[in-house]
Protein backbone atom coordinates (compact mmCIF):
# COMPACT_ATOMS: atom_id res chain seq x y z
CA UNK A 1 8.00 21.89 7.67
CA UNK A 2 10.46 22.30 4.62
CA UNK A 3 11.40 25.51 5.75
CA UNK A 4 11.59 25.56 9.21
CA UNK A 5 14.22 22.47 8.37
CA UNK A 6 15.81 24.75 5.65
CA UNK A 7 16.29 27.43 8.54
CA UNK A 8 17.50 24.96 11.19
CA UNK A 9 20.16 23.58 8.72
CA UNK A 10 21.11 27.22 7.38
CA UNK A 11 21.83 28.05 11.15
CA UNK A 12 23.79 25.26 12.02
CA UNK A 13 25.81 25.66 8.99
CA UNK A 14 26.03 29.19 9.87
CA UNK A 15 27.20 28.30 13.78
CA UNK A 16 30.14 25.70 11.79
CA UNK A 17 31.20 28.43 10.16
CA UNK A 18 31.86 30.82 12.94
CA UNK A 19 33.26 27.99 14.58
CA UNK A 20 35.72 27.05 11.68
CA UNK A 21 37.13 30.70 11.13
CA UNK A 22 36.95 32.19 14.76
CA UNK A 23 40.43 32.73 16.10
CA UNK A 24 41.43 30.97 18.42
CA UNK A 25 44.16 32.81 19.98
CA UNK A 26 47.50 33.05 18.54
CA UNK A 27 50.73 31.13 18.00
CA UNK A 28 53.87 31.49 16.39
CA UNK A 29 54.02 29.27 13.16
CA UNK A 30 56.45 28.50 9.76
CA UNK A 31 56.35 30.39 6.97
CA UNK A 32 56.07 27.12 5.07
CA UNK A 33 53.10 27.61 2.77
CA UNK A 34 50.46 24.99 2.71
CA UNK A 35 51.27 22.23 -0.02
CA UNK A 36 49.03 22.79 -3.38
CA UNK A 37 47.31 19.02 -2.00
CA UNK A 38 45.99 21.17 0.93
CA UNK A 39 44.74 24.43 -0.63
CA UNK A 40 43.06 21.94 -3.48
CA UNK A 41 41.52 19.72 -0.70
CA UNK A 42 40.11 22.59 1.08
CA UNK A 43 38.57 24.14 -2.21
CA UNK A 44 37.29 21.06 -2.89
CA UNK A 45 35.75 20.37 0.28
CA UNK A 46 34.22 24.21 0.41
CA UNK A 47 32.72 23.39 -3.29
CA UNK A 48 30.60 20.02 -1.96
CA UNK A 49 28.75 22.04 0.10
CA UNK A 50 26.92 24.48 -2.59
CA UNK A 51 26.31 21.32 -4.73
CA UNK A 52 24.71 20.34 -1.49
CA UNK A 53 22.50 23.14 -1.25
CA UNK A 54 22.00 24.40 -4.49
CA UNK A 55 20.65 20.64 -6.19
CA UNK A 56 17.30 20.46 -3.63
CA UNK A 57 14.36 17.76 -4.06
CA UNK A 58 10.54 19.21 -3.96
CA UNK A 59 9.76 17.22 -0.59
CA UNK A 60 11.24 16.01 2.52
CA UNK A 61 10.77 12.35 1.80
CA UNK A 62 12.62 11.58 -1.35
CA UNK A 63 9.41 8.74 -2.37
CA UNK A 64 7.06 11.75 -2.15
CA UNK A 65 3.42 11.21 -1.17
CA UNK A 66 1.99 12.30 1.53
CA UNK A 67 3.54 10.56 4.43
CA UNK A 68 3.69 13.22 7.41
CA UNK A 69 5.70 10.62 9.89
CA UNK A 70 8.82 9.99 7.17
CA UNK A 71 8.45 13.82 6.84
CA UNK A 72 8.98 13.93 10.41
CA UNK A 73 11.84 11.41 11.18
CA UNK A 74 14.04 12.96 8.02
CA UNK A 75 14.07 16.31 9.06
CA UNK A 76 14.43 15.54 12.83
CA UNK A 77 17.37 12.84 11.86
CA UNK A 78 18.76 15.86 9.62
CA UNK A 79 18.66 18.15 12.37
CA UNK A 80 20.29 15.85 14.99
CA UNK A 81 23.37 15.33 13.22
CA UNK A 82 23.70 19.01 12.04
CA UNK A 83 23.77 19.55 15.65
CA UNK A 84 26.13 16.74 16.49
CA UNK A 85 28.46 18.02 13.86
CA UNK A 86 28.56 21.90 14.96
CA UNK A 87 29.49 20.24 18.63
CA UNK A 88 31.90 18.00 16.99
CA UNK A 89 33.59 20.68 15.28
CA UNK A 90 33.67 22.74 18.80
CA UNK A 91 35.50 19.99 20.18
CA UNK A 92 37.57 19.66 18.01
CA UNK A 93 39.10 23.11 17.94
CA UNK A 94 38.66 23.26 21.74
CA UNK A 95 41.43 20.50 21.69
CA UNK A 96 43.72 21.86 19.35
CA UNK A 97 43.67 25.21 21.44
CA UNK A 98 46.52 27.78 19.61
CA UNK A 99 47.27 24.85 17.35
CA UNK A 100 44.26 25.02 15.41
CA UNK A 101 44.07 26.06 11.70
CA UNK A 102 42.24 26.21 8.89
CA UNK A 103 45.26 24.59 7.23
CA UNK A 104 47.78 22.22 8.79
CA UNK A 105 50.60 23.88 10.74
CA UNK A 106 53.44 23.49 12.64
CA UNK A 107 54.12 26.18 15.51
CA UNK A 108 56.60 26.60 18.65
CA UNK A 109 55.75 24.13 21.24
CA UNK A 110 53.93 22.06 19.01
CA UNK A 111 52.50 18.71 20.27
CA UNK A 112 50.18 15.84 18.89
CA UNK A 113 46.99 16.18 20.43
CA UNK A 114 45.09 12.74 21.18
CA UNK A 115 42.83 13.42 23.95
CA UNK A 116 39.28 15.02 23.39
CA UNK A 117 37.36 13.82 20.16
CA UNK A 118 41.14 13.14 18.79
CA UNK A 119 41.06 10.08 20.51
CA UNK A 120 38.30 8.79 18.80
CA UNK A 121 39.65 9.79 15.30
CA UNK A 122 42.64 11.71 14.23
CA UNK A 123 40.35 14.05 11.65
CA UNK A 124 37.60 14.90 13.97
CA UNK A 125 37.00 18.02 11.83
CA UNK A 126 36.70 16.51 8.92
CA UNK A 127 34.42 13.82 10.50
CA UNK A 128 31.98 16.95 11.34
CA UNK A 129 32.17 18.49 7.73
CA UNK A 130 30.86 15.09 6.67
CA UNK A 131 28.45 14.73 8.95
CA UNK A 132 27.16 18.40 8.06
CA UNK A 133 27.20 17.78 4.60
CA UNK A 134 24.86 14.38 5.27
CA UNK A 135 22.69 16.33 7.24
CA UNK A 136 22.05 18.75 4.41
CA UNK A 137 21.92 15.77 2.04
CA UNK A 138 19.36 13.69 3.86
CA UNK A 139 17.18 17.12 4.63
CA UNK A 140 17.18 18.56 1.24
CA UNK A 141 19.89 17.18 -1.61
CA UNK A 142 18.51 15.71 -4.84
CA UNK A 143 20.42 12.64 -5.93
CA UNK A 144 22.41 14.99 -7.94
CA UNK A 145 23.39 17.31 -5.51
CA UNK A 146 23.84 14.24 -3.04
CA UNK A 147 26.57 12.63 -5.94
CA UNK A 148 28.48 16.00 -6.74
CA UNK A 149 28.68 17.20 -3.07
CA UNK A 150 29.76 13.29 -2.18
CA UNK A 151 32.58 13.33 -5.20
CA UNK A 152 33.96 16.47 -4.12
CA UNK A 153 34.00 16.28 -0.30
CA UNK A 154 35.62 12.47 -0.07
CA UNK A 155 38.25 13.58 -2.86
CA UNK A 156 38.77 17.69 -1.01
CA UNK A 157 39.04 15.37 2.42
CA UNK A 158 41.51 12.25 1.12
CA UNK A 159 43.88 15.12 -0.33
CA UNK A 160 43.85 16.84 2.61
CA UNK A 161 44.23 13.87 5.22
CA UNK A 162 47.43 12.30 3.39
CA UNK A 163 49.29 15.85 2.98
CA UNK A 164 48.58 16.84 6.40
CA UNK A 165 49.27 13.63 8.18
CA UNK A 166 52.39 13.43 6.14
CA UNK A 167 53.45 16.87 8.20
CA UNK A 168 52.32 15.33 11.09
CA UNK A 169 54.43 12.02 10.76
CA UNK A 170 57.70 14.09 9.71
CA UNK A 171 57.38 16.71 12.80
CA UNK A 172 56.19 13.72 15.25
CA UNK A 173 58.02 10.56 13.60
CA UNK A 174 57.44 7.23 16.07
CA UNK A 175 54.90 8.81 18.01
CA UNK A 176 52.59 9.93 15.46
CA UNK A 177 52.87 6.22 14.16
CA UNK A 178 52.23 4.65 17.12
CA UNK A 179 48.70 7.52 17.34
CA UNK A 180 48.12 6.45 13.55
CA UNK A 181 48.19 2.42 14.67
CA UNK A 182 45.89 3.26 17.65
CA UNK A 183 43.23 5.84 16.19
CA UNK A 184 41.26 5.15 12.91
CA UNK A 185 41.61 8.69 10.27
CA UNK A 186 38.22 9.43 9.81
CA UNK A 187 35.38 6.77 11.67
CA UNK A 188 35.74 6.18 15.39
CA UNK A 189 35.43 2.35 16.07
CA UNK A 190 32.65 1.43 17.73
CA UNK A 191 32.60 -0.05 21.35
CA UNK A 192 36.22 0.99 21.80
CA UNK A 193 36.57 4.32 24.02
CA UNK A 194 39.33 6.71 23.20
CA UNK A 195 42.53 6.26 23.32
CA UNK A 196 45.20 7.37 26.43
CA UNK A 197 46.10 10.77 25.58
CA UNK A 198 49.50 10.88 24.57
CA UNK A 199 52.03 12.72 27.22
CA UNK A 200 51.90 16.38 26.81
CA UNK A 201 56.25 17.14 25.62
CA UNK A 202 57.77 20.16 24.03
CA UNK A 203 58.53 18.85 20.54
């Protein structure tokens, strides 16, 4: 069973990957280089996934023994949210459309997008890294592993949330306040759907 869930979590991985660095067509943008905050959060964020892989526990269960239903229920539970996470991601950049980047950006036409998963939370992306990187960690991860890739994804994904929402509030201003007021960063509340979709305007 360990490798068949090794294999299921290398694919999905794999299919997040394609997903992150596929173009998605093309759009004219400023040749404002990404702030140091960004290109640090991102490298941070890439690093918490080897420690991830790299750090992995003999067994399935972390109590050990031989307890085929725990077996079971981890790697199934590890599976689902890999899953979840690549269709998370898909959404995601299936919202965003031309506007999507690996690294915040501004280009012509620009608007905020709120509808899609971006109603539920303004990082959606991010949200799917960390649910990919829990997958891993529940399937596989020693404690160390679990602590490294933890310290380096939550510190990769606060850099990166406060530099690019910082873009976001000087190129939007009132109306990307009012979106911040309305949609939590990272966790979607639960029992609320999402929000209106703001009014699609040339900005």
């Amino acid at each position: 069973m360990g490798k068949l869930l090794f294999a299921a979590l290398l694919i999905c991985n794999i299919l997040f990957l394609f997903i992150t660095f596929k173009r998605h067509g093309s759009a004219e943008t400023s040749a404002e280089k990404s702030p140091l905050s960004v290109r640090l959060g991102i490298l941070f964020q890439t690093l918490s996934y080897p420690f991830a892989w790299a750090f992995r526990r003999p067994r399935i269960n972390p109590i050990g023994g031989e307890v085929l239903l725990a077996d079971v229920f981890i790697a199934l539970t590890s599976v689902l949210i890999a899953v979840a996470s690549v269709a998370l991601a898909a959404a995601a950049k299936k919202s965003l459309g031309k506007q999507w980047a690996l690294a915040a950006r501004v280009v012509n036409g620009h608007r905020l997008v709120s509808d899609g998963p971006f109603g539920r939370v303004r990082n959606p992306h991010y949200l799917a890294m960390g649910m990919l990187l829990v997958a891993v960690a529940l399937g596989l991860s020693s404690i160390t592993g679990i602590a490294c890739a933890a310290l380096f994804y939550v510190l990769g994904t606060i850099m990166r949330i406060r530099a690019e929402e910082r873009l976001l509030a000087e190129t939007f201003g009132r109306e990307f306040e009012e979106y911040r007021r309305r949609v939590p960063a990272f966790l979607p509340r639960l029992g609320h759907g999402p929000v209106p979709a703001a009014p699609r305007e040339k900005r």
